[in-house]
Protein backbone atom coordinates (compact mmCIF):
# COMPACT_ATOMS: atom_id res chain seq x y z
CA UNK A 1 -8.04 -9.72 -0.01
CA UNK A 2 -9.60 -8.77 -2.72
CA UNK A 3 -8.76 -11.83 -5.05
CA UNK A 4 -10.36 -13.89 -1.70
CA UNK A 5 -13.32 -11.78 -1.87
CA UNK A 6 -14.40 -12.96 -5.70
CA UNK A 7 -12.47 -16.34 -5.28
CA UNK A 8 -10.39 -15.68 -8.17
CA UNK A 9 -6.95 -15.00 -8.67
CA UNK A 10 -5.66 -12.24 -10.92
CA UNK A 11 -3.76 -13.29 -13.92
CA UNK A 12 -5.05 -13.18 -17.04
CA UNK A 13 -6.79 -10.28 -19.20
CA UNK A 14 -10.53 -11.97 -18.22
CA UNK A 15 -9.40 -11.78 -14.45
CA UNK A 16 -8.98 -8.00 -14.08
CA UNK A 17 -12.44 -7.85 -16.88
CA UNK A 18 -13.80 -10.27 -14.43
CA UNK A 19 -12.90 -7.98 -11.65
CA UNK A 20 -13.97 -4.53 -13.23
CA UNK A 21 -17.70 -6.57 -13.47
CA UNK A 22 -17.73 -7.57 -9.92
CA UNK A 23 -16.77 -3.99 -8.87
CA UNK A 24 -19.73 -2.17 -11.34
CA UNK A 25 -21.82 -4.79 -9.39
CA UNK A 26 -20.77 -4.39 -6.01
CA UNK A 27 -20.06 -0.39 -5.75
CA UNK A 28 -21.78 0.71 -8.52
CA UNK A 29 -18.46 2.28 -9.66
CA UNK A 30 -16.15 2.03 -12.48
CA UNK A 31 -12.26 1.01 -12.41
CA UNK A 32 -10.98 0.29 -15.32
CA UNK A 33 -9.46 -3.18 -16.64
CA UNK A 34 -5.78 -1.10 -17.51
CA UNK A 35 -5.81 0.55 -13.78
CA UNK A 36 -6.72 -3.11 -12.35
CA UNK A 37 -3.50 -4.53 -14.22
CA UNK A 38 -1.42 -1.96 -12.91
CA UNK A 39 -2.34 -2.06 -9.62
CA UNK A 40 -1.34 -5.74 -9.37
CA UNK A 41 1.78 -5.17 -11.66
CA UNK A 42 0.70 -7.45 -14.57
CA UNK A 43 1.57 -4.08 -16.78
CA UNK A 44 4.20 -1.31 -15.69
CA UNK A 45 2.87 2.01 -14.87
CA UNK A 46 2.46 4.79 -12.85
CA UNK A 47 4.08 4.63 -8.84
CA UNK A 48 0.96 6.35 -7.84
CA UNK A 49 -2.61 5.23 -7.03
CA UNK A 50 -5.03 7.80 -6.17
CA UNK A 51 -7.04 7.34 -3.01
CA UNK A 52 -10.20 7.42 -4.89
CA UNK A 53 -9.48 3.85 -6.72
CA UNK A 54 -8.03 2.61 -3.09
CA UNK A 55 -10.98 3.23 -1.72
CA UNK A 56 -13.33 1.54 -4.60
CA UNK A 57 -11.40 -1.37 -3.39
CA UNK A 58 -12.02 -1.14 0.05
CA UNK A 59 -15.42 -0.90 -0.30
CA UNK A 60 -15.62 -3.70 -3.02
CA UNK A 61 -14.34 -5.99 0.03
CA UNK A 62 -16.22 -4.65 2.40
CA UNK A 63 -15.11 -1.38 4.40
CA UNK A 64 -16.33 2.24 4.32
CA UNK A 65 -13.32 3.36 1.94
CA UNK A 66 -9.12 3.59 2.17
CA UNK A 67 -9.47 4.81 5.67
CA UNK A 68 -11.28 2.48 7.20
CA UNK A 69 -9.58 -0.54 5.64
CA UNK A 70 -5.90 1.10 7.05
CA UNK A 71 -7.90 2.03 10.47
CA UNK A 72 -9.02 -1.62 11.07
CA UNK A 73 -6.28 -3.33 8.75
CA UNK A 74 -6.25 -5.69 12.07
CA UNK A 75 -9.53 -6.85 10.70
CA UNK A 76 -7.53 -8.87 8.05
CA UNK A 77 -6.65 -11.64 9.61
CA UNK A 78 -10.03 -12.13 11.10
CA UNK A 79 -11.95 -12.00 7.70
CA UNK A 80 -9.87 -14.31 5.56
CA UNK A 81 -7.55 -17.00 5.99
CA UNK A 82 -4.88 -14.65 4.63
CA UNK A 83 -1.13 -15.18 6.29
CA UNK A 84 0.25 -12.09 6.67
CA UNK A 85 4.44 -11.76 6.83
CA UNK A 86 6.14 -10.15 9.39
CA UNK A 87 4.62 -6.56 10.37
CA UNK A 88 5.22 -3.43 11.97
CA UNK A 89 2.43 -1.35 13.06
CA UNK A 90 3.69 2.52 13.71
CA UNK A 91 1.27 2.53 17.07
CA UNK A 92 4.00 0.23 18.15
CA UNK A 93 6.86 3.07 16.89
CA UNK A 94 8.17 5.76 19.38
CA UNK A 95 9.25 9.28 17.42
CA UNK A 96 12.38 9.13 16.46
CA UNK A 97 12.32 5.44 15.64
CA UNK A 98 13.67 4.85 12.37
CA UNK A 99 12.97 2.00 10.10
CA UNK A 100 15.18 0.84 7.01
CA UNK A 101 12.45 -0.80 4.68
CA UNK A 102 13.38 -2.58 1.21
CA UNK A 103 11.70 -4.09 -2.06
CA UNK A 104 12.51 -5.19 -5.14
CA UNK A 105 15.00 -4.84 -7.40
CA UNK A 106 17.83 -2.94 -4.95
CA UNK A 107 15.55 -0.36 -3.33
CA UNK A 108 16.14 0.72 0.33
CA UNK A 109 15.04 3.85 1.97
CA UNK A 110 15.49 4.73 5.54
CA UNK A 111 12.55 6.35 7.39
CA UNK A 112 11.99 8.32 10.98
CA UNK A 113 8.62 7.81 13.13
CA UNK A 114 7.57 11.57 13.45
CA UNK A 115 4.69 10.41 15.73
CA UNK A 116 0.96 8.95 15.01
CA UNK A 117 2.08 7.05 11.85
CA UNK A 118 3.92 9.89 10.26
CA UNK A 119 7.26 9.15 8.32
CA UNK A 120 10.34 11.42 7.38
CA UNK A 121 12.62 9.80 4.50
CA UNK A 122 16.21 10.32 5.98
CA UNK A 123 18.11 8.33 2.85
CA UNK A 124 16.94 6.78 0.03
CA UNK A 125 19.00 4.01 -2.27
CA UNK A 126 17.78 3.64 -5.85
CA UNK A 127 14.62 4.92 -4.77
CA UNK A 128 12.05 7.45 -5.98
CA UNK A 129 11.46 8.47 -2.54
CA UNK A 130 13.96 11.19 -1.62
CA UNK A 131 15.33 12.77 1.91
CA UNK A 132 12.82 15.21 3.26
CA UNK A 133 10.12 13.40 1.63
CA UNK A 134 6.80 12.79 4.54
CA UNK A 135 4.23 10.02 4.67
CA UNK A 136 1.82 8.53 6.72
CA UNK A 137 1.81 5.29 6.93
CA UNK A 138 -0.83 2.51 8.77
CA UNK A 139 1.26 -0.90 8.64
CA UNK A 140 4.50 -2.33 7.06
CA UNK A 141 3.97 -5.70 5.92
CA UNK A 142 6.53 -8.33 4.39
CA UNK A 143 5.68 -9.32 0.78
CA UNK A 144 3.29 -6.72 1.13
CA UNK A 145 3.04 -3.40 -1.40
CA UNK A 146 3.49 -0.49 0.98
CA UNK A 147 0.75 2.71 0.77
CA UNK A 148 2.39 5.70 1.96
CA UNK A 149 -0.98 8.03 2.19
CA UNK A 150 -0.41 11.85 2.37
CA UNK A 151 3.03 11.54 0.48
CA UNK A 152 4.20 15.05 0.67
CA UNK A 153 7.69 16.51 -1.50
CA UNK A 154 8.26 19.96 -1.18
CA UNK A 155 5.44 22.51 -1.75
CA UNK A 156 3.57 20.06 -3.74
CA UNK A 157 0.22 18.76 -2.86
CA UNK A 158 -0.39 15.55 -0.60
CA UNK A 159 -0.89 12.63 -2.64
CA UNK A 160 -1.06 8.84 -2.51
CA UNK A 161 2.40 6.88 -3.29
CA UNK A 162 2.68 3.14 -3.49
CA UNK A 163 6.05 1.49 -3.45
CA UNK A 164 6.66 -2.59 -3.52
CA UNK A 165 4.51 -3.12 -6.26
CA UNK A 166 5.74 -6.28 -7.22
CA UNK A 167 6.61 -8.17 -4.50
CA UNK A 168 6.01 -6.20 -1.24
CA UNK A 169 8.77 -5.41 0.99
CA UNK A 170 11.49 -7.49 1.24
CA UNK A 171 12.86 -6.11 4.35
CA UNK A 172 11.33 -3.58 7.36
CA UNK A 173 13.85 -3.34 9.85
CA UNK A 174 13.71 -1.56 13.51
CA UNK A 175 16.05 0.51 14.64
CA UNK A 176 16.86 3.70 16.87
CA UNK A 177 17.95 7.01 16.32
């Protein structure tokens, strides 16, 4: 979306300086050109992405912040002539559903709807993520990086936790407990 929004595609160095220009312009705020690369996996870094540079992104396309965009995600399709893959929205979810969900290279975690798009990790594969792990989550979305907001592990403080960087999800399937 936000590629469609400056009607340029990300993939060279004067892209994401391109980007970091339109942003200053737009927002009035700051991202920087390394944080940009990440966040579209031209460089390796960091799993996480605080909600602070989600939400400069949001409002560089056009909603109130990180929120807003998850709240009215459903807004996608209407603004851009985007194709979204297949999707599962947890309003849709009953607790105790559980959802196996996959990306790139062998990752595959198993998840349980707690209720009002909260997540439990039941198994993880090759994965970060680990049993007992909770998330909130707005939308799974093949091909799609997946934002698990609130990510909570232990006694440690919520936090944002992206996962499918490159490549989105390669697999979200339903299933019940």
């Amino acid at each position: 979306m936000v590629e469609e929004s400056v009607s340029r595609k990300m993939k060279t160095p004067a892209d994401f300086q391109f980007l970091t220009g339109v942003i200053q312009e737009r927002c009035k705020e700051t991202l920087g050109v390394s944080t940009l690369k990440r966040l579209w996996g031209y460089v390796d870094g960091y799993d996480t992405t605080r909600y602070s540079t989600l939400s400069i992104l949001a409002r560089c396309v056009g909603f109130r912040d990180w929120d807003d965009f998850c709240e009215n995600s459903d807004r996608l399709g209407e603004s851009s002539n985007m194709i979204v893959g297949y999707t599962v929205n947890p309003a849709n979810l009953a607790v105790g559903d559980c959802l196996t969900i996959s990306w790139a290279p062998d990752r595959r975690v198993r998840i349980e709807h707690l209720g009002n798009g909260g997540f439990e990790v039941l198994q993880s594969e090759n994965s970060k993520l680990k049993p007992g792990d909770t998330f909130r989550c707005s939308i799974f979305i093949i091909g799609e990086p997946l934002y698990l907001d609130n990510f909570v592990r232990g006694t440690n403080p919520p936090t944002l936790f992206v996962v499918g960087n490159k490549g989105g999800l390669t697999e979200v399937r339903r299933e019940r407990e």
